[in-house]
N, C-alpha and C. Protein backbone atom coordinates (compact mmCIF):
# COMPACT_ATOMS: atom_id res chain seq x y z
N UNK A 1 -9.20 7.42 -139.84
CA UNK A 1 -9.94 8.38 -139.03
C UNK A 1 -9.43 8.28 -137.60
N UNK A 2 -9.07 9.52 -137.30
CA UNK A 2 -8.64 9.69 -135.78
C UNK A 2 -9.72 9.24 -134.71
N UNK A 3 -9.77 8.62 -134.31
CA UNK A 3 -11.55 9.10 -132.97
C UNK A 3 -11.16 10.25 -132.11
N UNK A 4 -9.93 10.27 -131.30
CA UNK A 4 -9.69 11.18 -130.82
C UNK A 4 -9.82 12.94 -131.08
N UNK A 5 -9.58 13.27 -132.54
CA UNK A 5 -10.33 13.96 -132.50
C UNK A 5 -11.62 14.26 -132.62
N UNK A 6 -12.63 13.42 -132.26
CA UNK A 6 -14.28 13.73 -132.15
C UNK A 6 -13.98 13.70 -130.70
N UNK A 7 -13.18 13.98 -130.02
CA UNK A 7 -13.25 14.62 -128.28
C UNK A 7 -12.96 15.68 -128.21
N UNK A 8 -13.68 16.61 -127.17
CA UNK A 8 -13.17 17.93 -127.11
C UNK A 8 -12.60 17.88 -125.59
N UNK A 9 -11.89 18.76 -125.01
CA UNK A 9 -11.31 19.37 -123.93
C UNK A 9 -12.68 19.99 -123.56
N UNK A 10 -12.92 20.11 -122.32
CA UNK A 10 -13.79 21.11 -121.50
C UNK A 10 -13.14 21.91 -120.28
N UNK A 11 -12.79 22.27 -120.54
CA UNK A 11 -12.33 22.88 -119.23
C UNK A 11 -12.94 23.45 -117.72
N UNK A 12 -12.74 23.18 -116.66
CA UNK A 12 -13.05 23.47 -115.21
C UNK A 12 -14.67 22.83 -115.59
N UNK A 13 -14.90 21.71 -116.41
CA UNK A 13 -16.31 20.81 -116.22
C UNK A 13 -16.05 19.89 -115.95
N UNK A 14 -16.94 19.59 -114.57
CA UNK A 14 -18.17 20.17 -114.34
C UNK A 14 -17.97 21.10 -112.91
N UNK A 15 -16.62 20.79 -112.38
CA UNK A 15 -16.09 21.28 -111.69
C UNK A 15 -14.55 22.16 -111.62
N UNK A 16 -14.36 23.74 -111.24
CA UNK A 16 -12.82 24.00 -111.37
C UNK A 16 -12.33 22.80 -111.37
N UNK A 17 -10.68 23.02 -112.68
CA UNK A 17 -9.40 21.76 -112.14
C UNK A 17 -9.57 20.61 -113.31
N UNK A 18 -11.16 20.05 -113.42
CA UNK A 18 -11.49 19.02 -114.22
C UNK A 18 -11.23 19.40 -115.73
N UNK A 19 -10.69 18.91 -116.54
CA UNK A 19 -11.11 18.82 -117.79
C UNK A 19 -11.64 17.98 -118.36
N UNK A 20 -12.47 18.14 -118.51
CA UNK A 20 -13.93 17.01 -119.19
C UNK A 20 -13.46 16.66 -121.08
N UNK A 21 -13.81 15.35 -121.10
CA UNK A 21 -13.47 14.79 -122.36
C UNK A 21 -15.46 14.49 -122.57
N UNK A 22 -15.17 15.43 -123.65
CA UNK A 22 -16.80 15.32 -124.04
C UNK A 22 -16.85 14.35 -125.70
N UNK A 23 -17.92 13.34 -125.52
CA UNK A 23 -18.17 12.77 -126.34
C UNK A 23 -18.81 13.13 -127.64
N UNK A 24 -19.39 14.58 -127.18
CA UNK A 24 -20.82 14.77 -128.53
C UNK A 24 -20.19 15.00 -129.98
N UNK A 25 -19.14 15.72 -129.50
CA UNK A 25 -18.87 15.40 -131.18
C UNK A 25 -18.71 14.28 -132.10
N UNK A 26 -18.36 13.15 -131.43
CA UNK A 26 -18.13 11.70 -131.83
C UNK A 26 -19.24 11.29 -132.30
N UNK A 27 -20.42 11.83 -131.30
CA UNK A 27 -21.84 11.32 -131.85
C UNK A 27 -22.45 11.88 -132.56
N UNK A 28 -22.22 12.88 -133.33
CA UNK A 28 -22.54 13.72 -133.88
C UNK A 28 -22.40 13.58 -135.29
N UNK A 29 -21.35 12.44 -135.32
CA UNK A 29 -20.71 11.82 -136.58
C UNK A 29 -21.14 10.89 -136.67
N UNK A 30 -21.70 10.08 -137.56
CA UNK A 30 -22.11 8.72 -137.88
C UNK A 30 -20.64 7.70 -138.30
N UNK A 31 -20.02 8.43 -139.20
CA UNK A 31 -19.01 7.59 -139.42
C UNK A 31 -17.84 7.63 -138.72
N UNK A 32 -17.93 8.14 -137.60
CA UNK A 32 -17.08 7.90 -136.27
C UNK A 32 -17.78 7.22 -135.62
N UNK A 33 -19.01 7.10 -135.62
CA UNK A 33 -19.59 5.88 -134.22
C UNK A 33 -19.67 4.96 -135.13
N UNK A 34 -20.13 4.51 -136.67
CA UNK A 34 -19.20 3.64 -137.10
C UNK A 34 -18.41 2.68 -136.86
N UNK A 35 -17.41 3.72 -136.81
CA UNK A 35 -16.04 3.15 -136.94
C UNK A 35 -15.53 2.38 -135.37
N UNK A 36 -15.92 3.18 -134.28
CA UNK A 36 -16.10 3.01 -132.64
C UNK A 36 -16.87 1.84 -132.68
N UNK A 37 -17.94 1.17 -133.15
CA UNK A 37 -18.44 0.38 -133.14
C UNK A 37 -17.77 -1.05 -133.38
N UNK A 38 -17.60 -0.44 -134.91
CA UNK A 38 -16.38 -1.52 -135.59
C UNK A 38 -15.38 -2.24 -134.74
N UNK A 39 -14.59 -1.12 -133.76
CA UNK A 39 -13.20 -1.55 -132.72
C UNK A 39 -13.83 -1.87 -131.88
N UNK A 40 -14.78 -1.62 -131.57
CA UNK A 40 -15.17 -2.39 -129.97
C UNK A 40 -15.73 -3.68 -130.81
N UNK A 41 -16.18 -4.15 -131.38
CA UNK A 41 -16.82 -5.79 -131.94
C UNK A 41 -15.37 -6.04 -132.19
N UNK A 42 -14.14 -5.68 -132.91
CA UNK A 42 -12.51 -6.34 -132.98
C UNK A 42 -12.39 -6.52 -132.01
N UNK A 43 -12.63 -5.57 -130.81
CA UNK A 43 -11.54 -6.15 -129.74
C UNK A 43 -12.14 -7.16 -128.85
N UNK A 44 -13.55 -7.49 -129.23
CA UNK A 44 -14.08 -8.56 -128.22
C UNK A 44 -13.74 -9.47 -128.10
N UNK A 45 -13.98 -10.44 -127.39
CA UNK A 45 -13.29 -12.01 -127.02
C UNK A 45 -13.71 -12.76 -127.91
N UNK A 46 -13.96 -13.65 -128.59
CA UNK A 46 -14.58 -14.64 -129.26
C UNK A 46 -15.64 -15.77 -128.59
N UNK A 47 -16.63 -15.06 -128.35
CA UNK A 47 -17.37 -15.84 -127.09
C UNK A 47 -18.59 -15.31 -127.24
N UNK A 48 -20.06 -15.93 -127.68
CA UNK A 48 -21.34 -15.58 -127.00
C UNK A 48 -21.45 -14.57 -126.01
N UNK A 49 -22.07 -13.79 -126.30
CA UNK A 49 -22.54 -12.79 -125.43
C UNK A 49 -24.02 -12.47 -125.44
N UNK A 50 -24.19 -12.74 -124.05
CA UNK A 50 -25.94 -12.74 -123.65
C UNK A 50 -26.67 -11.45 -123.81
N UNK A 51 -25.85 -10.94 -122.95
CA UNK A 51 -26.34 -9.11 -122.51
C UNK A 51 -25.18 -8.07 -122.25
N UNK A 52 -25.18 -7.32 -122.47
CA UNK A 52 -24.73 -5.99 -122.88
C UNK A 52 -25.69 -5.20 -121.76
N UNK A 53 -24.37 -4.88 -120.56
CA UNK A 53 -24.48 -3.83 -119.40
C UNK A 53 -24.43 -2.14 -119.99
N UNK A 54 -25.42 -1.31 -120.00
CA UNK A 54 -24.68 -0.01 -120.20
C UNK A 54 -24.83 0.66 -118.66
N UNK A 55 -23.93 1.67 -118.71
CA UNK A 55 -24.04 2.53 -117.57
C UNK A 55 -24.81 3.77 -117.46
N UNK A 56 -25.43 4.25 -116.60
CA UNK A 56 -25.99 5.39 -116.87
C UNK A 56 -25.31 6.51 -116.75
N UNK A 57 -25.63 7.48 -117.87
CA UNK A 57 -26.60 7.74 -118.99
C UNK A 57 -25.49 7.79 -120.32
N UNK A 58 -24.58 7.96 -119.96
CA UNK A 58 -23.91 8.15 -121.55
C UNK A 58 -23.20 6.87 -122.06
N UNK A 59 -23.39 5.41 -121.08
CA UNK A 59 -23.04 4.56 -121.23
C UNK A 59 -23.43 3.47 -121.98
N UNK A 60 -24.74 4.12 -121.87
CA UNK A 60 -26.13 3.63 -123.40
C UNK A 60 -26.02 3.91 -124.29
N UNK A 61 -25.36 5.20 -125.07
CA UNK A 61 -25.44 5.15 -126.06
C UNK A 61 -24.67 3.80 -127.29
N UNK A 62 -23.58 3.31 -126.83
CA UNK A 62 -22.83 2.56 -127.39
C UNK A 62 -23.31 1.16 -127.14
N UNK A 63 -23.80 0.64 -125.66
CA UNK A 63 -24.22 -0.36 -125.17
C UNK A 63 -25.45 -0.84 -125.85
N UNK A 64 -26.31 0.16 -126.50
CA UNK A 64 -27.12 -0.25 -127.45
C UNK A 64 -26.87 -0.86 -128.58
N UNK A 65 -25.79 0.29 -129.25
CA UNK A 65 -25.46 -0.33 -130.43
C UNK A 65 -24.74 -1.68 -130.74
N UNK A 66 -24.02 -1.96 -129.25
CA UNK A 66 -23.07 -3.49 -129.28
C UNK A 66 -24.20 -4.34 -128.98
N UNK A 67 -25.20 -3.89 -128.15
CA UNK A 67 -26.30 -4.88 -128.20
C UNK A 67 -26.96 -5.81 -129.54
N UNK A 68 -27.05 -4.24 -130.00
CA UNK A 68 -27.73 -4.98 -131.44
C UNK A 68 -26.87 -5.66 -132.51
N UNK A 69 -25.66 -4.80 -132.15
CA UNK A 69 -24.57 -5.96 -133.14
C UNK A 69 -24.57 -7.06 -132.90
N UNK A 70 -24.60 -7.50 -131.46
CA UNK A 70 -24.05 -8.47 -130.89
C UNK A 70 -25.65 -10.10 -130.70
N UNK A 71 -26.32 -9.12 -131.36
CA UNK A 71 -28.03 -9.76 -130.87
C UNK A 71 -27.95 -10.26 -129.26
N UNK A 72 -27.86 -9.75 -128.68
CA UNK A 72 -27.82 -9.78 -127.21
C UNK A 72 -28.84 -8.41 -126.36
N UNK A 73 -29.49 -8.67 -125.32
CA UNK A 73 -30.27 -8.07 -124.37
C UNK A 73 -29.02 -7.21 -124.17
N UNK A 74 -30.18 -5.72 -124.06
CA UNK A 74 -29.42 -4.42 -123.27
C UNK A 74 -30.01 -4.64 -121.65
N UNK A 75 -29.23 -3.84 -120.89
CA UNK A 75 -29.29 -3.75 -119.44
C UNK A 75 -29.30 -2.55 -119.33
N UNK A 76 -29.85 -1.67 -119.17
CA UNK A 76 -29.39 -0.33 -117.94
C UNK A 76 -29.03 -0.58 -116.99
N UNK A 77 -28.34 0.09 -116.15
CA UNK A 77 -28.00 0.02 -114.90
C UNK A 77 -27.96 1.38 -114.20
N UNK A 78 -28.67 2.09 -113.15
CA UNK A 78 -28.91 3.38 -113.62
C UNK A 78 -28.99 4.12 -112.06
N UNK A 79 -29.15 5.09 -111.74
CA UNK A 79 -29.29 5.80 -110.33
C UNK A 79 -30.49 5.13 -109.38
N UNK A 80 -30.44 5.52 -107.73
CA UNK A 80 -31.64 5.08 -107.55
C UNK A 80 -32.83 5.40 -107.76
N UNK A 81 -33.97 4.73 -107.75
CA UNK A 81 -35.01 4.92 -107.95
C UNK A 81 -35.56 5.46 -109.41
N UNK A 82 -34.72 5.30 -110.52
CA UNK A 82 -35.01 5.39 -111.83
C UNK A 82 -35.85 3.84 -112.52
N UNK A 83 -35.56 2.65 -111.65
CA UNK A 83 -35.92 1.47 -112.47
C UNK A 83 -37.07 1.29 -111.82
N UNK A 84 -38.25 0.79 -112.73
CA UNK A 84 -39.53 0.30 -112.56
C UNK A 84 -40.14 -1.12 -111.79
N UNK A 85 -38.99 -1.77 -111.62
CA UNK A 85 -38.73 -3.31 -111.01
C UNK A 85 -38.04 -3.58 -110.20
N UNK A 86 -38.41 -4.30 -109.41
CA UNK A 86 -37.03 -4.79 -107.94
C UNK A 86 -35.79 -4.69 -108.42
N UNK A 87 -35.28 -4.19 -107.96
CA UNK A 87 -33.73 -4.43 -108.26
C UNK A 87 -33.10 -4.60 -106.99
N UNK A 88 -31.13 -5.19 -107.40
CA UNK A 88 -29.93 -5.01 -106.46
C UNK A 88 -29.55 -3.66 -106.15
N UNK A 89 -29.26 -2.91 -105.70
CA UNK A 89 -28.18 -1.85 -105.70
C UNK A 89 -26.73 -2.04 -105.17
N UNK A 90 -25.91 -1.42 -105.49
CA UNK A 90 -24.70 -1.23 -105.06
C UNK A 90 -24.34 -0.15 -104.60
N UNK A 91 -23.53 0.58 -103.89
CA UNK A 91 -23.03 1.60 -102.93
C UNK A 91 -21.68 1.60 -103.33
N UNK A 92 -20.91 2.79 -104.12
CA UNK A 92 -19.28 2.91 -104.33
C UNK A 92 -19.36 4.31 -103.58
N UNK A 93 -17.70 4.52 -103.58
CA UNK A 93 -17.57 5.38 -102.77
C UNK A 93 -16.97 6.58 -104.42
N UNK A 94 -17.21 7.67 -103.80
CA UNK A 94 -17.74 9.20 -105.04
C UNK A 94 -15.82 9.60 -104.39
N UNK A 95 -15.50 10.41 -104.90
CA UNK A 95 -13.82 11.30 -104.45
C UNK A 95 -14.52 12.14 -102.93
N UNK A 96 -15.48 12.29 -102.99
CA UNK A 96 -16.56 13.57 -101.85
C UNK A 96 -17.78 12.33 -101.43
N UNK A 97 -17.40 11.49 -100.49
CA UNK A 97 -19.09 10.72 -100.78
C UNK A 97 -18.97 9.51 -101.24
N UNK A 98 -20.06 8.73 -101.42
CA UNK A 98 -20.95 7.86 -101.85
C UNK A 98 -21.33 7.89 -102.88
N UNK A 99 -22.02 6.55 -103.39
CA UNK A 99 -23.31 7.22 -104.64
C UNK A 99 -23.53 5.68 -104.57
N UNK A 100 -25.08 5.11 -105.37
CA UNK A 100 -25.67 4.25 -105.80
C UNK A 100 -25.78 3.53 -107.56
N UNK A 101 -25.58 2.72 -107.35
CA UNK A 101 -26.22 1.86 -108.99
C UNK A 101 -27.09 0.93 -108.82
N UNK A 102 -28.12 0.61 -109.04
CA UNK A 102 -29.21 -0.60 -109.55
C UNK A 102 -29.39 -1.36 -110.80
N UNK A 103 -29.65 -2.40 -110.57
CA UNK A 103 -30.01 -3.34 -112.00
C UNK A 103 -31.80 -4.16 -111.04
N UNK A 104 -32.04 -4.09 -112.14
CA UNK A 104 -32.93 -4.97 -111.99
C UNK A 104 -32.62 -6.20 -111.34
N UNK A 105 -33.26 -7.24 -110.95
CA UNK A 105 -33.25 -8.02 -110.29
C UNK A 105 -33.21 -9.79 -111.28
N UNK A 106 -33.99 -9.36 -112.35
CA UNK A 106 -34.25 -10.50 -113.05
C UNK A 106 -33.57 -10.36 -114.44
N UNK A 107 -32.97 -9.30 -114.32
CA UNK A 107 -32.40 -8.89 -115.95
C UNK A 107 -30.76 -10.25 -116.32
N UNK A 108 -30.67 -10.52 -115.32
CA UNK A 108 -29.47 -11.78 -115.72
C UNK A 108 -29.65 -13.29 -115.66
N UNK A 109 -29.70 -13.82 -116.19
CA UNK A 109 -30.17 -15.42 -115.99
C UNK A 109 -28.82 -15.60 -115.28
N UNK A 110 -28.63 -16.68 -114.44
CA UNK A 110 -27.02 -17.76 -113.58
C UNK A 110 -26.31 -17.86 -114.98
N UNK A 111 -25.12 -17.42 -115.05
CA UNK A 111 -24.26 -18.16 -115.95
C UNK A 111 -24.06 -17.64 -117.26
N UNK A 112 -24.89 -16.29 -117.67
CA UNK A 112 -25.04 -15.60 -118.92
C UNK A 112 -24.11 -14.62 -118.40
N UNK A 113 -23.47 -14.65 -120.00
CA UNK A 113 -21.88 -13.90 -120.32
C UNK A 113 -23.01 -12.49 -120.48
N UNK A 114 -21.84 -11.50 -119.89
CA UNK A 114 -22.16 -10.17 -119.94
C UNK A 114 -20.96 -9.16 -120.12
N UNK A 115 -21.51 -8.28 -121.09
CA UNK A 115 -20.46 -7.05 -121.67
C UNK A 115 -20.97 -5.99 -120.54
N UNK A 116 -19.94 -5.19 -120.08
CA UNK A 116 -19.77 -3.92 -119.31
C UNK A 116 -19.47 -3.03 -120.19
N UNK A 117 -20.43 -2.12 -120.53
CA UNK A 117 -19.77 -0.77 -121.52
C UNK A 117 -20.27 0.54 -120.58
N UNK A 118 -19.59 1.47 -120.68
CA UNK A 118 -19.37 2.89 -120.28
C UNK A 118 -18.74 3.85 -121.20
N UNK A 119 -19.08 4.98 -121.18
CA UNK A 119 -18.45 5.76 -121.90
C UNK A 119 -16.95 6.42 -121.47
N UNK A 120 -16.66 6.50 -119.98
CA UNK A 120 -15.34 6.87 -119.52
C UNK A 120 -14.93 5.77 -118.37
N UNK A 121 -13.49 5.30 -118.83
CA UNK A 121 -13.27 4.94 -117.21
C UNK A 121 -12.09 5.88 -116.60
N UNK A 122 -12.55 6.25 -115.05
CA UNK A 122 -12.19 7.61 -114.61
C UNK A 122 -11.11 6.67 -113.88
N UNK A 123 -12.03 6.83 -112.29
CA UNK A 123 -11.49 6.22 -111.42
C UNK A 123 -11.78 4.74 -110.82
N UNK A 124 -12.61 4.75 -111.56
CA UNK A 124 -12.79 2.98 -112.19
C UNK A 124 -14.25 2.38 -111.06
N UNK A 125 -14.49 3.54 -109.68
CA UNK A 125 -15.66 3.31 -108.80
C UNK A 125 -16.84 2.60 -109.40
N UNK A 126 -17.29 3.58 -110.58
CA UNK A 126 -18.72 2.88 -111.03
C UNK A 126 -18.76 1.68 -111.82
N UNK A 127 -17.79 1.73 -112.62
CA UNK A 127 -17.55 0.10 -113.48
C UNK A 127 -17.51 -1.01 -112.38
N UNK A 128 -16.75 -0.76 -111.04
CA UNK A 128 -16.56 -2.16 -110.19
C UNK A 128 -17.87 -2.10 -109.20
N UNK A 129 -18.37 -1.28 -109.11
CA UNK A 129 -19.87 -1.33 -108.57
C UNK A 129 -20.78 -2.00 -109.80
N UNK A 130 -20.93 -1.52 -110.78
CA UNK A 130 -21.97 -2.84 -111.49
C UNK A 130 -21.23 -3.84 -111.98
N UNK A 131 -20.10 -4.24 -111.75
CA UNK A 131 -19.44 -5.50 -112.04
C UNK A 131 -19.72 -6.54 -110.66
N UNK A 132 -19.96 -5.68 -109.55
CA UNK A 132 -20.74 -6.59 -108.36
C UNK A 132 -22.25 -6.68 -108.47
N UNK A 133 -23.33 -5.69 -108.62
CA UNK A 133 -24.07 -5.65 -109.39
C UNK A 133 -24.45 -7.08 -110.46
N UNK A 134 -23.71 -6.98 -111.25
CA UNK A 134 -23.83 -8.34 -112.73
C UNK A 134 -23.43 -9.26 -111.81
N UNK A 135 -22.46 -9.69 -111.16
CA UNK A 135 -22.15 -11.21 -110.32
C UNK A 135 -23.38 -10.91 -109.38
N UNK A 136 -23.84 -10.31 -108.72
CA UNK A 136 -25.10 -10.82 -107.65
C UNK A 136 -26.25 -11.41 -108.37
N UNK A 137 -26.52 -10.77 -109.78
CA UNK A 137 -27.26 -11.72 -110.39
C UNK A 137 -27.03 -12.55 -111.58
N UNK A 138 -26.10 -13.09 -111.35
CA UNK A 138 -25.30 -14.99 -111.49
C UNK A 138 -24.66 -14.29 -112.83
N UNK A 139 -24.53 -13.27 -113.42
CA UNK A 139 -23.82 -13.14 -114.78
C UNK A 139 -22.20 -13.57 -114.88
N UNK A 140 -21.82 -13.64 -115.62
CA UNK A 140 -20.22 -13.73 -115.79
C UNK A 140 -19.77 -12.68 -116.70
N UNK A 141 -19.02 -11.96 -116.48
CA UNK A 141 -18.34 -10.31 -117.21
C UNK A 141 -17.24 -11.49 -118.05
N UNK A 142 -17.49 -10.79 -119.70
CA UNK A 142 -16.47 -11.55 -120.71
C UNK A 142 -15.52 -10.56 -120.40
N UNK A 143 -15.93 -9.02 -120.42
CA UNK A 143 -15.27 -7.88 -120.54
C UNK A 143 -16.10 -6.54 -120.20
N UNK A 144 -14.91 -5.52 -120.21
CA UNK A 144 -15.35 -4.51 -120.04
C UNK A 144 -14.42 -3.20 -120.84
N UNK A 145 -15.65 -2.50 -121.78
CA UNK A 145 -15.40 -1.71 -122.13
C UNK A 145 -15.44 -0.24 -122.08
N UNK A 146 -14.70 0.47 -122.69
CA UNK A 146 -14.86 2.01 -122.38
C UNK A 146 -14.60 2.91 -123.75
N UNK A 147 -15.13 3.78 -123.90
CA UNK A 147 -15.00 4.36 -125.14
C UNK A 147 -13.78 5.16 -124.62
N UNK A 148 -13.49 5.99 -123.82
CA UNK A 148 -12.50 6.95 -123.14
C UNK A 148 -11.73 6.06 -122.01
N UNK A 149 -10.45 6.16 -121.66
CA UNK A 149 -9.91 5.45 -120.25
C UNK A 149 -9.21 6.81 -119.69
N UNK A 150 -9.12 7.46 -118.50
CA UNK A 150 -8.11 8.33 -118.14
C UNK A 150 -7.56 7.60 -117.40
N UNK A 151 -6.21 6.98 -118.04
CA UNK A 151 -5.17 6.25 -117.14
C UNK A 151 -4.48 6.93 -116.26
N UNK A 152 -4.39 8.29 -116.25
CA UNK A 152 -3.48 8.67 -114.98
C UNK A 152 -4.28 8.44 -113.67
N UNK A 153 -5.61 8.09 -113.89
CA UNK A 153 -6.70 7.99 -112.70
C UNK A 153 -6.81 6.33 -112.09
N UNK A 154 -6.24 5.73 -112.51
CA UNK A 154 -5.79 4.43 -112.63
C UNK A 154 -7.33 3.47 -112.10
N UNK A 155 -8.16 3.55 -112.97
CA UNK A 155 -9.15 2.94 -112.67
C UNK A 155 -9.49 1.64 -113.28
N UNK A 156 -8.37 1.53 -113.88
CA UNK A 156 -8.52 -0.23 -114.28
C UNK A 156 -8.12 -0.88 -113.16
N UNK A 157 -7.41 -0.47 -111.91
CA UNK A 157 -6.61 -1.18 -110.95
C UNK A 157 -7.82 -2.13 -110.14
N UNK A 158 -9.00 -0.75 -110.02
CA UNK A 158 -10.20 -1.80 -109.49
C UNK A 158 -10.90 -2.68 -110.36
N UNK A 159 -10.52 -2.34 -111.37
CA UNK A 159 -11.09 -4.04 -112.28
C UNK A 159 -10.26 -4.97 -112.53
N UNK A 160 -9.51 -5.31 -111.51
CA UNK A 160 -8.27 -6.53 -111.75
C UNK A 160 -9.19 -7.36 -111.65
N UNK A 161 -8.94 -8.50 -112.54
CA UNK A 161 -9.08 -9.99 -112.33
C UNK A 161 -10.93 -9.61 -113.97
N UNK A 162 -10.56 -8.70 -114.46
CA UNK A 162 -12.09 -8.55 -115.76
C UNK A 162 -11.09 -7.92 -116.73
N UNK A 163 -11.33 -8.61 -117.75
CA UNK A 163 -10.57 -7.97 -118.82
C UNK A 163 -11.30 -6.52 -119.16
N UNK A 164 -10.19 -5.49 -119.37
CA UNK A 164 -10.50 -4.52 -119.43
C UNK A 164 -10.12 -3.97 -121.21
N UNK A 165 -11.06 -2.66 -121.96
CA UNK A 165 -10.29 -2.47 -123.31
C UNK A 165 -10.79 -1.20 -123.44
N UNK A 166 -10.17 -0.36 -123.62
CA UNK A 166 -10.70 1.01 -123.98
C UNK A 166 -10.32 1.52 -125.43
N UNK A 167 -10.85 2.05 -125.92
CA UNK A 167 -10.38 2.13 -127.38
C UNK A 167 -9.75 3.63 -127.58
N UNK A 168 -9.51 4.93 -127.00
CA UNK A 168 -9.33 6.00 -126.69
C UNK A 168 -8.54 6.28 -124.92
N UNK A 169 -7.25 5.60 -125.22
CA UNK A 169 -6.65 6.27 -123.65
C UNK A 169 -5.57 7.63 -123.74
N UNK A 170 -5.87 8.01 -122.50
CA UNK A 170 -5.61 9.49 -121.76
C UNK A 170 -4.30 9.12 -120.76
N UNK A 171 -3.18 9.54 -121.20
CA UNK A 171 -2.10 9.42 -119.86
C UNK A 171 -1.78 10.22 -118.75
């Protein structure tokens, strides 16, 4: 089974110029998220894993499911003022701008291994904002995953020094 094709092209979304790699068809399939499931538990490290980071909002869908594979705590990590509890925030910089991420405050014990999942890595801004995020509250990143990578956007460059794995890259 291809995964690639459960992506579609979007064109000029969400903005002229962009072509958007949309996920729904993937999810739409059981035995493609499956199978997506399957490669992301292969390609993990061989190591305990506490908690399972997702990103908001389409970064949950998968971050759940490695959660529960993995019997490990989910995390949101999500816009401001969406979480119900103290949290950190972080501040990355947008292509136009700014923008925010929060975690809770108590969601990481010192020293608990943590998975980073997202559904795209673009330009790599929001993954290294909750990868500061997870170290402010004492976690250690085993890895970080992505269901989609657009490498011509070179956004693994800001996750040097975190193992990075995408299972679907874009050149």
């Amino acid at each position: 089974m291809d995964l690639k094709s459960y992506v579609r092209d979007v064109a000029d979304f969400p903005k002229k110029g962009v072509s958007y790699k949309d996920i729904t068809p993937l999810l739409l399939d059981p035995e493609a998220m499956e199978l997506a499931v399957k490669l992301f538990m292969q390609n993990l490290p061989h190591t305990d894993i506490d908690k399972v980071v997702g990103i908001e909002s389409r970064g949950f869908f998968f971050a759940t499911l490695l959660a529960e594979k993995l019997r490990a705590g989910f995390i949101p990590v999500r816009k401001p003022g969406k979480l119900p509890h103290r949290t950190h925030s972080e501040n990355y910089e947008l292509e136009y701008g700014t923008d925010t991420l929060e975690i809770h405050e108590d969601a990481i014990k010192q020293g608990e291994k943590v998975l980073l999942h997202d559904d795209v890595l673009a330009t790599g801004g929001t993954a290294a904002a909750t990868c500061k995020l997870i170290e402010k509250c004492g976690g250690e990143i085993v890895q970080c995953t992505f269901l989609v990578e657009l490498g011509f956007l070179k956004g693994a460059e800001k996750l040097k020094g975190y193992e990075v794995s995408s299972l679907l890259k874009y050149t």
